[in-house]
Protein backbone atom coordinates (compact mmCIF):
# COMPACT_ATOMS: atom_id res chain seq x y z
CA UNK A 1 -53.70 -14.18 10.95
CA UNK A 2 -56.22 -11.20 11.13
CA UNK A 3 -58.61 -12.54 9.51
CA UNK A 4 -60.49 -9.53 8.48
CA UNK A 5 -58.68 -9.48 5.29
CA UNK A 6 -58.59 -12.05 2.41
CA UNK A 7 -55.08 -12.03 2.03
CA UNK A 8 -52.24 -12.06 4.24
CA UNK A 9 -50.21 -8.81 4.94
CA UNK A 10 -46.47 -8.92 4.84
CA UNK A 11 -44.95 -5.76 6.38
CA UNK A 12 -41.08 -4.99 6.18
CA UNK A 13 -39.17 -2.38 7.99
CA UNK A 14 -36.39 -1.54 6.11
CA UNK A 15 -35.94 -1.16 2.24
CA UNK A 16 -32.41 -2.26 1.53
CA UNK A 17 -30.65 -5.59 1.60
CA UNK A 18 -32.04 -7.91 3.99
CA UNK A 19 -35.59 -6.28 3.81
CA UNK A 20 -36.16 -6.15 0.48
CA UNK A 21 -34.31 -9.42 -0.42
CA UNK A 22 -37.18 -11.27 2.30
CA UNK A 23 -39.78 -8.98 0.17
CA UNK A 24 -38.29 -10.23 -3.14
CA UNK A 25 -38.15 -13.26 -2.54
CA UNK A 26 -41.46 -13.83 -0.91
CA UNK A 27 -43.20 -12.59 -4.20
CA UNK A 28 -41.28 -14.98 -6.15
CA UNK A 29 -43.01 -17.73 -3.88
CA UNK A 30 -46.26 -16.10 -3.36
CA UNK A 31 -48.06 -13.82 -5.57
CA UNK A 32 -50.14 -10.56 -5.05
CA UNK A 33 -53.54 -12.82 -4.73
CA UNK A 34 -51.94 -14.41 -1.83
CA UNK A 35 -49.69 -12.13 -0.37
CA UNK A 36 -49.79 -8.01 -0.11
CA UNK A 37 -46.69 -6.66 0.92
CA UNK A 38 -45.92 -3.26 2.31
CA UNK A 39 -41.75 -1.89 2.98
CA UNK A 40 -41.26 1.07 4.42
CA UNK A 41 -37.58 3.23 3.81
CA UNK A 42 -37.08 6.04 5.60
CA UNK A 43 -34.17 7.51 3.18
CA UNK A 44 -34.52 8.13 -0.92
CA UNK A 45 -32.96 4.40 -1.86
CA UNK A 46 -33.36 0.91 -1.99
CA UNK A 47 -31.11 -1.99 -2.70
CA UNK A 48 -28.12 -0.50 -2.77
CA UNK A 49 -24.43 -1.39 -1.95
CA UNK A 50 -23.52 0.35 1.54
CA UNK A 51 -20.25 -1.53 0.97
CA UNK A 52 -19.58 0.50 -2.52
CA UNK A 53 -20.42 3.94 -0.90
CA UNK A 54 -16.67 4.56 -0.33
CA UNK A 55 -15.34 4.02 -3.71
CA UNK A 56 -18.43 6.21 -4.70
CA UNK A 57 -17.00 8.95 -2.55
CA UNK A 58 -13.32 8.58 -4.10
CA UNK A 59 -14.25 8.68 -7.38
CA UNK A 60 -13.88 5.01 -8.68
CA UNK A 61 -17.50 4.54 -8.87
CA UNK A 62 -18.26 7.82 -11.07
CA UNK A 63 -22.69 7.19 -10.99
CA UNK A 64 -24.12 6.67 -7.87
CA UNK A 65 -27.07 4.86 -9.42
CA UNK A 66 -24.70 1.75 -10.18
CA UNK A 67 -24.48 1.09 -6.75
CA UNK A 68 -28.56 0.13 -6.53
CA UNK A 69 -29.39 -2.87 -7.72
CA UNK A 70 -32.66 -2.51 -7.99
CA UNK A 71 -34.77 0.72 -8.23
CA UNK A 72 -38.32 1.49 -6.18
CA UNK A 73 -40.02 1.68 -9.87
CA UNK A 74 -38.87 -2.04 -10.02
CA UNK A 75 -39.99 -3.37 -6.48
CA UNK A 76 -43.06 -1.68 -7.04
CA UNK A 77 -43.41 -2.94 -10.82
CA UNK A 78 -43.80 -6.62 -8.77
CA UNK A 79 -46.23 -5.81 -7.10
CA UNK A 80 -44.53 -4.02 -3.62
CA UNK A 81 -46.11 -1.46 -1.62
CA UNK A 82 -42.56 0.48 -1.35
CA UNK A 83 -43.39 3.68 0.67
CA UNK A 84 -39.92 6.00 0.78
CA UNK A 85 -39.06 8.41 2.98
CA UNK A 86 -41.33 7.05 5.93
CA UNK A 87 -40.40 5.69 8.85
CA UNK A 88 -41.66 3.76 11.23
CA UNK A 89 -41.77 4.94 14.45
CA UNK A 90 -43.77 2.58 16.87
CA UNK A 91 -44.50 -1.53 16.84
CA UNK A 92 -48.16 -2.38 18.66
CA UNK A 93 -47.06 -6.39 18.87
CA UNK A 94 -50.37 -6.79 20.33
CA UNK A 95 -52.67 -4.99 17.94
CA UNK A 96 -49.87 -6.65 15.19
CA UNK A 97 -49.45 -3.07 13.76
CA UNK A 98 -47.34 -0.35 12.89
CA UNK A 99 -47.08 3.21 13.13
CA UNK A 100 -45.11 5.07 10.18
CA UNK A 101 -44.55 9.10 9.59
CA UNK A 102 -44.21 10.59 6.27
CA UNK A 103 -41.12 12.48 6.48
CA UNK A 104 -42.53 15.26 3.99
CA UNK A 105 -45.53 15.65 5.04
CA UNK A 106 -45.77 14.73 8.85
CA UNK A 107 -48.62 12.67 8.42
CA UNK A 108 -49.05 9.37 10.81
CA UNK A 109 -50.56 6.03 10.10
CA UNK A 110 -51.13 2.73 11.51
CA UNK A 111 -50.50 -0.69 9.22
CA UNK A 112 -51.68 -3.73 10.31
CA UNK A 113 -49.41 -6.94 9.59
CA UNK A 114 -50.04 -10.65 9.19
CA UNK A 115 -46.12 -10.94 9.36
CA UNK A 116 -43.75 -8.61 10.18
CA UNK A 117 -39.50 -8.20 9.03
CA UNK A 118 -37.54 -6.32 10.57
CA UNK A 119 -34.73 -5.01 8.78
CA UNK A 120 -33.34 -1.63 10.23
CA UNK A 121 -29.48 -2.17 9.63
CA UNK A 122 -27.20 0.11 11.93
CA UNK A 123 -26.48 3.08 12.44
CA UNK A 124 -23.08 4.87 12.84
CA UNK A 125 -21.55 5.05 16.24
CA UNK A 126 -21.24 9.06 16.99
CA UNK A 127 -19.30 9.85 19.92
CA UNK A 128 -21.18 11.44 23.19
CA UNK A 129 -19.01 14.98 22.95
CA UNK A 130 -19.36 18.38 22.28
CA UNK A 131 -19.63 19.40 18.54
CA UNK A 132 -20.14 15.57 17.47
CA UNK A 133 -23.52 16.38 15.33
CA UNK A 134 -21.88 19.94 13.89
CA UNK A 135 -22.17 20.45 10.67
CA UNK A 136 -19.14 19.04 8.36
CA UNK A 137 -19.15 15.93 11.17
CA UNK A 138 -20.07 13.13 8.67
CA UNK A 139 -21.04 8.91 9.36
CA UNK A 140 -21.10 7.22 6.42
CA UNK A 141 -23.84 4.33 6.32
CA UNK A 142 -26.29 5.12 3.92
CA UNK A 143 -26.40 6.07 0.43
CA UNK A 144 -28.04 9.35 1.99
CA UNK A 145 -25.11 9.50 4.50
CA UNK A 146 -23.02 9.30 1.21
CA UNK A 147 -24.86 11.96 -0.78
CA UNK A 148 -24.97 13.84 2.16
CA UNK A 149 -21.14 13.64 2.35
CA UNK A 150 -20.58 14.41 -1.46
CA UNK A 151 -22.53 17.47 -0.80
CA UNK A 152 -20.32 18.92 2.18
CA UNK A 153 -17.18 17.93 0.07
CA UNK A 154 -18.55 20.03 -3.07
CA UNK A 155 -19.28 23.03 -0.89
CA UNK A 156 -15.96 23.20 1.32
CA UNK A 157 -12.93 25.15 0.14
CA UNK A 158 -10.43 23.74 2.63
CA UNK A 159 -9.12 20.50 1.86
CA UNK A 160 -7.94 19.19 5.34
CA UNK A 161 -9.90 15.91 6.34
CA UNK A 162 -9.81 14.01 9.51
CA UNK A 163 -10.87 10.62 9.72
CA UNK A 164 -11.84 9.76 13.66
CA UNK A 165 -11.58 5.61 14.08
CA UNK A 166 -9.33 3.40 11.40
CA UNK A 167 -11.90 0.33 10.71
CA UNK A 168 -13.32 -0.78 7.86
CA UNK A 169 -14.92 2.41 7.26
CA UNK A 170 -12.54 4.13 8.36
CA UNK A 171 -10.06 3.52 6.18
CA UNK A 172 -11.53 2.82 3.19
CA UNK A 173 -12.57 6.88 3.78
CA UNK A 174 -9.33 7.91 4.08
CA UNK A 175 -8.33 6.11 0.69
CA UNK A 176 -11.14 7.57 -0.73
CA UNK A 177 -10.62 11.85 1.01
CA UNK A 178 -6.93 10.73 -0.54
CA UNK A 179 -8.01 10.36 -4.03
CA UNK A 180 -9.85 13.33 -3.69
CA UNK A 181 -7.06 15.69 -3.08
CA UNK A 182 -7.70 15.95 0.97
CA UNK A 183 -5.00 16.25 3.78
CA UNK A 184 -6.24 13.49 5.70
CA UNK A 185 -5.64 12.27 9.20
CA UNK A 186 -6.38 9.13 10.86
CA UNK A 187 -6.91 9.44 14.74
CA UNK A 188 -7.64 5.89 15.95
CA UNK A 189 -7.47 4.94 19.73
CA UNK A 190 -6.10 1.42 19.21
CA UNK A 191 -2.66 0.58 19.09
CA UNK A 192 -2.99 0.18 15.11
CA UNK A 193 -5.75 0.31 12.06
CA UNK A 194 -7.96 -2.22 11.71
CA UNK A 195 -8.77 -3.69 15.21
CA UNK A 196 -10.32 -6.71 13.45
CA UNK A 197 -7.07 -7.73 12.99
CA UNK A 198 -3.95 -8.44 15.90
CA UNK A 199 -1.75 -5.46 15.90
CA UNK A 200 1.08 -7.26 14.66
CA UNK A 201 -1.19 -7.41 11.36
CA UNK A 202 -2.59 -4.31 12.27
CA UNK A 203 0.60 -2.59 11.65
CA UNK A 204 1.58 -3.90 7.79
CA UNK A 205 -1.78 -1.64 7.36
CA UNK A 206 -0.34 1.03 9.11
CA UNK A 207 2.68 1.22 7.15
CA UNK A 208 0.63 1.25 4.32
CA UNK A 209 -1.54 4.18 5.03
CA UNK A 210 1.14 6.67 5.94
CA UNK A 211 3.12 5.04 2.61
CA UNK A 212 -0.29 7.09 1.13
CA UNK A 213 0.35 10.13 2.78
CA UNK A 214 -2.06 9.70 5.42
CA UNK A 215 -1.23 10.67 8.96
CA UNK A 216 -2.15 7.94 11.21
CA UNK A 217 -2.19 8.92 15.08
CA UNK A 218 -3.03 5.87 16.96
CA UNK A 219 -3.42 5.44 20.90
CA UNK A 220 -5.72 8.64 20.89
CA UNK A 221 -9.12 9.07 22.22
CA UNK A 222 -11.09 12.55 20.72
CA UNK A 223 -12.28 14.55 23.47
CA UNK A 224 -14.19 17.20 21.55
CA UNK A 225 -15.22 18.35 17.82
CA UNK A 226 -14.31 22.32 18.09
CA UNK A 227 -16.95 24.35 15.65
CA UNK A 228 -16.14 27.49 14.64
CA UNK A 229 -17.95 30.96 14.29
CA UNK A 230 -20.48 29.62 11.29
CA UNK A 231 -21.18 26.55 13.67
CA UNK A 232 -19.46 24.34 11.13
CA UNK A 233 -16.25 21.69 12.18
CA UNK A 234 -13.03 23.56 12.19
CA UNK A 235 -10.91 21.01 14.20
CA UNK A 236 -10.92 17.48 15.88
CA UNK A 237 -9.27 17.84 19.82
CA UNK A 238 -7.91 14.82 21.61
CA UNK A 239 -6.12 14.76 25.14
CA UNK A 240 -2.94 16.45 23.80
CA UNK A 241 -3.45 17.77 20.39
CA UNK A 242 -5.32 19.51 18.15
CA UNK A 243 -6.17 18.71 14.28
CA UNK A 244 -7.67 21.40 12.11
CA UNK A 245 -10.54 19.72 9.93
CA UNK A 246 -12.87 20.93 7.35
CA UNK A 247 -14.50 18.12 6.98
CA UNK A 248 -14.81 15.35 9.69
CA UNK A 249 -15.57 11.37 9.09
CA UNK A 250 -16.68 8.85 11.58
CA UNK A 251 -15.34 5.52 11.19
CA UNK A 252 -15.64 4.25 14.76
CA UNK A 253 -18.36 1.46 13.59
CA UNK A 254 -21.41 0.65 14.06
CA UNK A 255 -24.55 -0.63 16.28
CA UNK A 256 -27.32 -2.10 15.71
CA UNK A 257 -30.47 0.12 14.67
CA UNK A 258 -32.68 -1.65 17.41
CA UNK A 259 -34.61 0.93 19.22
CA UNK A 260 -37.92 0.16 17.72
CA UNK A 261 -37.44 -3.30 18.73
CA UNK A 262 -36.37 -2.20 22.02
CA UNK A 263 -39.33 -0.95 22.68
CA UNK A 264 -41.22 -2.76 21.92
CA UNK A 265 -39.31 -5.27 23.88
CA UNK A 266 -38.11 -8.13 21.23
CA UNK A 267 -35.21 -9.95 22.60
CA UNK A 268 -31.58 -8.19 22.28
CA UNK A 269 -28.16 -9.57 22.17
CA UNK A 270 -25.40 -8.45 24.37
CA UNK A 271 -23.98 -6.34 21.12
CA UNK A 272 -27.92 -4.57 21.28
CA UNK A 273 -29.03 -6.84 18.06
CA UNK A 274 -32.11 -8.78 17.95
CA UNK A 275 -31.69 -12.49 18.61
CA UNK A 276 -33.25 -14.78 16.10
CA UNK A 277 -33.10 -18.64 15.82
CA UNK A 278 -31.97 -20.02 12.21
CA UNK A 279 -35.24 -19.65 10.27
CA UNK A 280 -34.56 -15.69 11.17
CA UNK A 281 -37.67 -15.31 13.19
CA UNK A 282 -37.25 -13.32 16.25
CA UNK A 283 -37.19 -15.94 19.50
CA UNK A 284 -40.28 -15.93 21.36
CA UNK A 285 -42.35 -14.15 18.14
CA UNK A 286 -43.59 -16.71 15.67
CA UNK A 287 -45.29 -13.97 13.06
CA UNK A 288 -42.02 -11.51 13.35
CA UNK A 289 -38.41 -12.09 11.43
CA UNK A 290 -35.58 -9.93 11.62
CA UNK A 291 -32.24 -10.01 9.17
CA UNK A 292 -29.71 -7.74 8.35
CA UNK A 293 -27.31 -5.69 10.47
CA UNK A 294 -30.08 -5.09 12.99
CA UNK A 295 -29.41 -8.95 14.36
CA UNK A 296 -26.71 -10.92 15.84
CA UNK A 297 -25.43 -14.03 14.47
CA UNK A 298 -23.93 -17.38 15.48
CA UNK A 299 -20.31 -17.64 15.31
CA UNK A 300 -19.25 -21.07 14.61
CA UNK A 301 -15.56 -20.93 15.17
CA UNK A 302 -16.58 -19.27 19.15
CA UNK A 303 -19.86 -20.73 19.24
CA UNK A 304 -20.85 -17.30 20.73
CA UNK A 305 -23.71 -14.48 19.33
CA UNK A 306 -21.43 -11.91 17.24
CA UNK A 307 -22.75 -8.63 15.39
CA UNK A 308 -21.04 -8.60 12.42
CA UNK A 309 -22.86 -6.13 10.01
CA UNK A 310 -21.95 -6.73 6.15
CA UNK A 311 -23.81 -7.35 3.27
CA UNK A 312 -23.50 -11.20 2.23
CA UNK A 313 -25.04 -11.87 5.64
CA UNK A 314 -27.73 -9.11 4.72
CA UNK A 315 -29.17 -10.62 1.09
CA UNK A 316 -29.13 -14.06 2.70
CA UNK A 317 -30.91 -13.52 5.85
CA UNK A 318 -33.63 -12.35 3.65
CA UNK A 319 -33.28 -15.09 0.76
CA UNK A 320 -33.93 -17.10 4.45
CA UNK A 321 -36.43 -15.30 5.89
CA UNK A 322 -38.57 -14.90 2.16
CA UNK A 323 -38.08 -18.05 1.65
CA UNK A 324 -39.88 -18.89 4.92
CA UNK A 325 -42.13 -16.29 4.60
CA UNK A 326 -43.38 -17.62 1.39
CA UNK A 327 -44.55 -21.11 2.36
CA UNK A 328 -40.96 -23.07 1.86
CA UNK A 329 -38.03 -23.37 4.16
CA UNK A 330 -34.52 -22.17 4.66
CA UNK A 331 -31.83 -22.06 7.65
CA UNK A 332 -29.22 -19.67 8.19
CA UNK A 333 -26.79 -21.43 10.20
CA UNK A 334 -23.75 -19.02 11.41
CA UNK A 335 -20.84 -16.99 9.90
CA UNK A 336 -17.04 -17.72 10.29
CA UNK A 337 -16.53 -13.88 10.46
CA UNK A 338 -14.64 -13.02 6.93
CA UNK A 339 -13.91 -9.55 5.28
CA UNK A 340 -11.68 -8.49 3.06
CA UNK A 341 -10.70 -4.69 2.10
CA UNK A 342 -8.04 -3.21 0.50
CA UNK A 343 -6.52 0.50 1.26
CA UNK A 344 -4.81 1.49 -2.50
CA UNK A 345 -3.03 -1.58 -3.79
CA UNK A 346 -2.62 -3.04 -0.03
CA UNK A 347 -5.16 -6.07 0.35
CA UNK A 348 -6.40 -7.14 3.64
CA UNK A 349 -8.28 -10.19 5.04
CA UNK A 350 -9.47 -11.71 7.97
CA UNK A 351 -11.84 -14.86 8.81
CA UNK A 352 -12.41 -16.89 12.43
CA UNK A 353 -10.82 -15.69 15.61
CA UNK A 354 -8.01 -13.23 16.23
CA UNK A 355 -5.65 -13.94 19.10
CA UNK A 356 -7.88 -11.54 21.47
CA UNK A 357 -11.35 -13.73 20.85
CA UNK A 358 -9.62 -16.76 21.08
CA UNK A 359 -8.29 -15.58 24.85
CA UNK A 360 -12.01 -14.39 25.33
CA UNK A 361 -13.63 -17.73 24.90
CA UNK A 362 -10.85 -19.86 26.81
CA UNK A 363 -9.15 -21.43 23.67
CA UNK A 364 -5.41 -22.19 23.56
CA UNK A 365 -3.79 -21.70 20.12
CA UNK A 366 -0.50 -21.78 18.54
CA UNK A 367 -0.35 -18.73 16.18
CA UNK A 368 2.10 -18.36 13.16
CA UNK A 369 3.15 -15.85 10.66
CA UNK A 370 5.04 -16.74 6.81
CA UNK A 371 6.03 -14.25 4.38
CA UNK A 372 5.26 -15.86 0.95
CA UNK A 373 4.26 -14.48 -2.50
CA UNK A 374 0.92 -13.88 -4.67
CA UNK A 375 3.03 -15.87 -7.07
CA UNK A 376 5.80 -18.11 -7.63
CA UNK A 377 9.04 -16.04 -6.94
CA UNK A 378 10.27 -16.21 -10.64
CA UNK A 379 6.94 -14.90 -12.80
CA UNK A 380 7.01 -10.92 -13.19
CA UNK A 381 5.14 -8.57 -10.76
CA UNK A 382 5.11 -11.34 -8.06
CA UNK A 383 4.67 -9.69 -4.98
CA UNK A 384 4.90 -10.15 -1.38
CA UNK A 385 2.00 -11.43 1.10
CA UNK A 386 1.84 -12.11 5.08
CA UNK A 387 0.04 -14.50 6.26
CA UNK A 388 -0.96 -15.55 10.17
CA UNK A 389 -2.87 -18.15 11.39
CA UNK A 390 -4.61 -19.62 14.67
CA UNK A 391 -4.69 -23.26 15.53
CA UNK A 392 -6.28 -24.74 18.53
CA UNK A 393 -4.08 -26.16 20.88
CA UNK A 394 -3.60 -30.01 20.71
CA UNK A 395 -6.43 -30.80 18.34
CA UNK A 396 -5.14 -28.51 15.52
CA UNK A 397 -8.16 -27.04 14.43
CA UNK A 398 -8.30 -23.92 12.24
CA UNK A 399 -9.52 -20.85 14.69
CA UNK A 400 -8.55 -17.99 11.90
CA UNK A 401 -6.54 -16.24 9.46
CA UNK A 402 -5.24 -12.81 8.70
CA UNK A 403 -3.64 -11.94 5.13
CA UNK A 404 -1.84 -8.44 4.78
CA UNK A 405 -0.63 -8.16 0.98
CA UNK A 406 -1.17 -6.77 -2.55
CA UNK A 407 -2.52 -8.44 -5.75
CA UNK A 408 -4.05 -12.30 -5.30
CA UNK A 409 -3.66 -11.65 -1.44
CA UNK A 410 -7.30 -10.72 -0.34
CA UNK A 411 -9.31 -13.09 -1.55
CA UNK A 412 -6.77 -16.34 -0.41
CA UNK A 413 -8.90 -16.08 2.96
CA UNK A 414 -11.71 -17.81 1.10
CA UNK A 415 -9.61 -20.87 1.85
CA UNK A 416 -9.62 -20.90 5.30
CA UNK A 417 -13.18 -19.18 5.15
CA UNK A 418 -14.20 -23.00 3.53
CA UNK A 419 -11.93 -25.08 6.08
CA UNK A 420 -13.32 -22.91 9.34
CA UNK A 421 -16.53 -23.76 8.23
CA UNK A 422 -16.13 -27.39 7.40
CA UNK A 423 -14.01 -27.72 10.82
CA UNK A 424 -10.67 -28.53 9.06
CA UNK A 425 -7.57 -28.67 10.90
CA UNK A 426 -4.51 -27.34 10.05
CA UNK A 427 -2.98 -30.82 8.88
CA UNK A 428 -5.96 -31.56 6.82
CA UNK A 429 -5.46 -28.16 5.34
CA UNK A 430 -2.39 -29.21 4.02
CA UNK A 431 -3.23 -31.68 1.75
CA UNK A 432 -5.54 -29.51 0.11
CA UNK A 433 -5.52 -29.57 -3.91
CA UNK A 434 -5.65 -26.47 -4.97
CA UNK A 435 -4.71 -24.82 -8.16
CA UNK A 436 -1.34 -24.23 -9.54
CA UNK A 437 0.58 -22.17 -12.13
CA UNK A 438 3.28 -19.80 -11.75
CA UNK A 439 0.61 -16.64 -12.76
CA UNK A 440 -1.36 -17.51 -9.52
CA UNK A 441 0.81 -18.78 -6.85
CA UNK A 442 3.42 -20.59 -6.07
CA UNK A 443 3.91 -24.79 -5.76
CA UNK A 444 2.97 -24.27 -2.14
CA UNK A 445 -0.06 -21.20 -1.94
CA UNK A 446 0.72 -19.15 0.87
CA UNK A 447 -2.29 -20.13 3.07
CA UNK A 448 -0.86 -23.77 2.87
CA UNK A 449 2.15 -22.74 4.02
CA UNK A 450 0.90 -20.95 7.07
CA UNK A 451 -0.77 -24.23 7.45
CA UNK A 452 1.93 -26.38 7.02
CA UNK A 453 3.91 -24.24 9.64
CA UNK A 454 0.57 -24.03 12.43
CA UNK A 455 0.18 -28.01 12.16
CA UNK A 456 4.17 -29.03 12.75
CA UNK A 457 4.03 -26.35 16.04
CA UNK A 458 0.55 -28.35 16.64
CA UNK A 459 2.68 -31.53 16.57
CA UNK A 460 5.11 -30.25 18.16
CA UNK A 461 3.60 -29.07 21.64
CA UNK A 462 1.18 -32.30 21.59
């Protein structure tokens, strides 16, 4: 502890879920006669849903304010040094410092630390091509990214949209361009959206999208962004074709926002994210944490280091690493890798491995698909729902699910999201009691069916 102070100094790097969820939480355990705290946010917001910023965007979220949950004014009001718009731009791990810029006014500053989070999230992927930082060419990560993106959609008079990569992101954009009156096309170069599912899933999705009126062109790799004579995006080029755009979207994902860290040479993962052990601290650094999509986490389906950058994770990696902060003690043990989105009325899921990762890791599986529906077949607006799952070989045990379907559907992979982590097999899944009534599902829920079917193939090549 620097000593030259009376109190120790909590600096945090980041000012949305993970950061200021350790911050929070550490004043709840310590107050400002024990601990100062000082968060730096290089953008206008804190504490806000990145997840909502799409539905925001298509108009189902009408305030953008409702997607912050909690303002500067109030992380200040407890007693937070919140400083916006400044970024930090250097890490002295020695001198247990760092530097920050005001973004207005230029002006740079060291801060010492006590202890340090790091909390820089990720950054969207933009491809290494001509005309890929044009103007019009949008990622979509922030709530600045999103105002940014409202802005270029208020000032464009064409109405022609292209969407480059079809994951999450990707499309819940195109949903969202749709409901906004756009032309929109989807060029993805996988086989079919949403590569966090098998392409047999993949394609239900696909169906889906072009059911909207979206164009999906899969199996195609963009080349160049074409600009035209007011340097703005007027088209999106790939090896054979051509798609005029006014207004350009990247949805090809993510990486982690690590190049402070980098240099400052903290330990990195294989997907660039910092590796922590399960208090959250940084390995090798025992005043420094890091949370959030800047870090890598324990999968405990593969037992491998995964990035997989959502929210959840986000608030409790810093409920963990506040917690630790401020004198008491918490674990974050691993993730089973679940999502859900929806494109329209379509619901999708996924939790565990797909058939891909299993391969990866040297796991044999039996793998089944059932069609079933959201409710029994009799009660009104019942409607249909596929779902696939992923046993290990011999022993039976749960490796993943996928559920494609509308109404009810999405949220069934909580299920298997419980038996993954609790090691279940597919027999034990079986015998499961869950709820029952016509409204909700039928006799036999769809994910027990799925199970019922992955546990007799199980059996059956024993």
């Amino acid at each position: 502890m620097n000593m030259s102070r009376a109190r120790e100094r909590l600096v945090v790097i980041g000012g949305d879920a993970a950061g200021m969820s350790a911050a929070s939480q550490a004043r709840r355990l310590k107050g400002p006669g024990e601990l100062e705290i000082v968060a730096f946010e290089r953008g206008h917001f804190t504490s806000y849903s990145a997840c909502g910023i799409p539905y925001w965007v298509g108009g189902d979220v009408t305030d953008r304010d409702r997607l912050i949950a909690r303002t500067p004014e109030e992380h200040r009001a407890r007693d937070i040094d919140l400083r916006l718009r400044t970024e930090v731009t250097e890490l002295d791990l020695d001198g247990q410092r760092v530097r920050a810029r005001d973004a207005d006014t230029g002006e740079e500053s060291w801060t010492p630390y006590d202890r340090l989070v790091i909390a820089t999230g990720a950054q969207p992927i933009r491809p290494d091509m001509p005309g890929a930082d044009a103007p019009g060419v949008h990622g979509v990560q922030t709530l600045d990214d999103g105002q940014a993106l409202l802005d270029t959609l208020e000032r464009t008079r064409g109405r022609r949209a292209v969407v480059v990569g079809a994951g999450y992101i990707g499309v819940e954009m195109a949903e969202a361009l749709i409901n906004r009156g756009y032309e929109v096309t989807v060029v993805n170069r996988g086989s079919e959206p949403m590569s966090t599912l098998d392409p047999d899933m993949g394609r239900l999705v696909h169906e889906a999208m072009e059911g909207l009126g979206i164009t999906m062109v899969n199996d195609a790799e963009v080349t160049k962004i074409l600009t035209g004579g007011d340097g703005r995006v007027r088209a999106v080029v790939t090896e054979d074709r051509e798609f005029p755009a006014d207004v350009v979207v990247l949805g090809i994902g993510v990486r982690p926002e690590t190049a402070l860290a980098k240099a400052a040479g903290l330990p990195l993962g294989p997907h660039g994210g910092l590796l922590t052990d399960r208090s959250m601290r940084v390995r090798g650094h025992e005043d420094i944490w890091a949370g959030g999509d800047c870090v890598e986490v324990l999968d405990l389906v593969s037992g491998q280091d995964r990035h997989i950058p959502l929210g959840t994770h986000a608030n409790k990696h810093g409920q963990v690493i506040g917690t630790n902060i401020g004198g008491g003690y918490a674990t974050f043990p691993g993730v089973v890798g679940t999502a859900v989105s929806k494109v329209c009325d379509l619901e999708i899921a996924r939790t565990g491995l797909r058939e891909k990762d299993a391969h990866r890791v040297g796991l044999r599986f039996e793998s089944v698909t059932i069609e079933s529906t959201s409710r029994a077949g009799y009660y009104p607006n019942a409607s249909p729902m596929t779902v696939k799952m992923l046993a290990e070989h011999r022993t039976g045990r749960l490796l993943g699910v996928q559920i494609v379907g509308r109404e009810g559907a999405g949220k069934r992979v909580d299920i298997a999201a419980v038996a993954l982590t609790a090691g279940m097999t597919a027999e034990q899944m079986t015998t499961l009691d869950l709820g029952y009534a016509p409204p909700f599902s039928p006799v036999w829920d769809p994910v027990l069916v799925a199970a019922r079917k992955a546990a007799a193939k199980v059996r059956g090549t024993s």
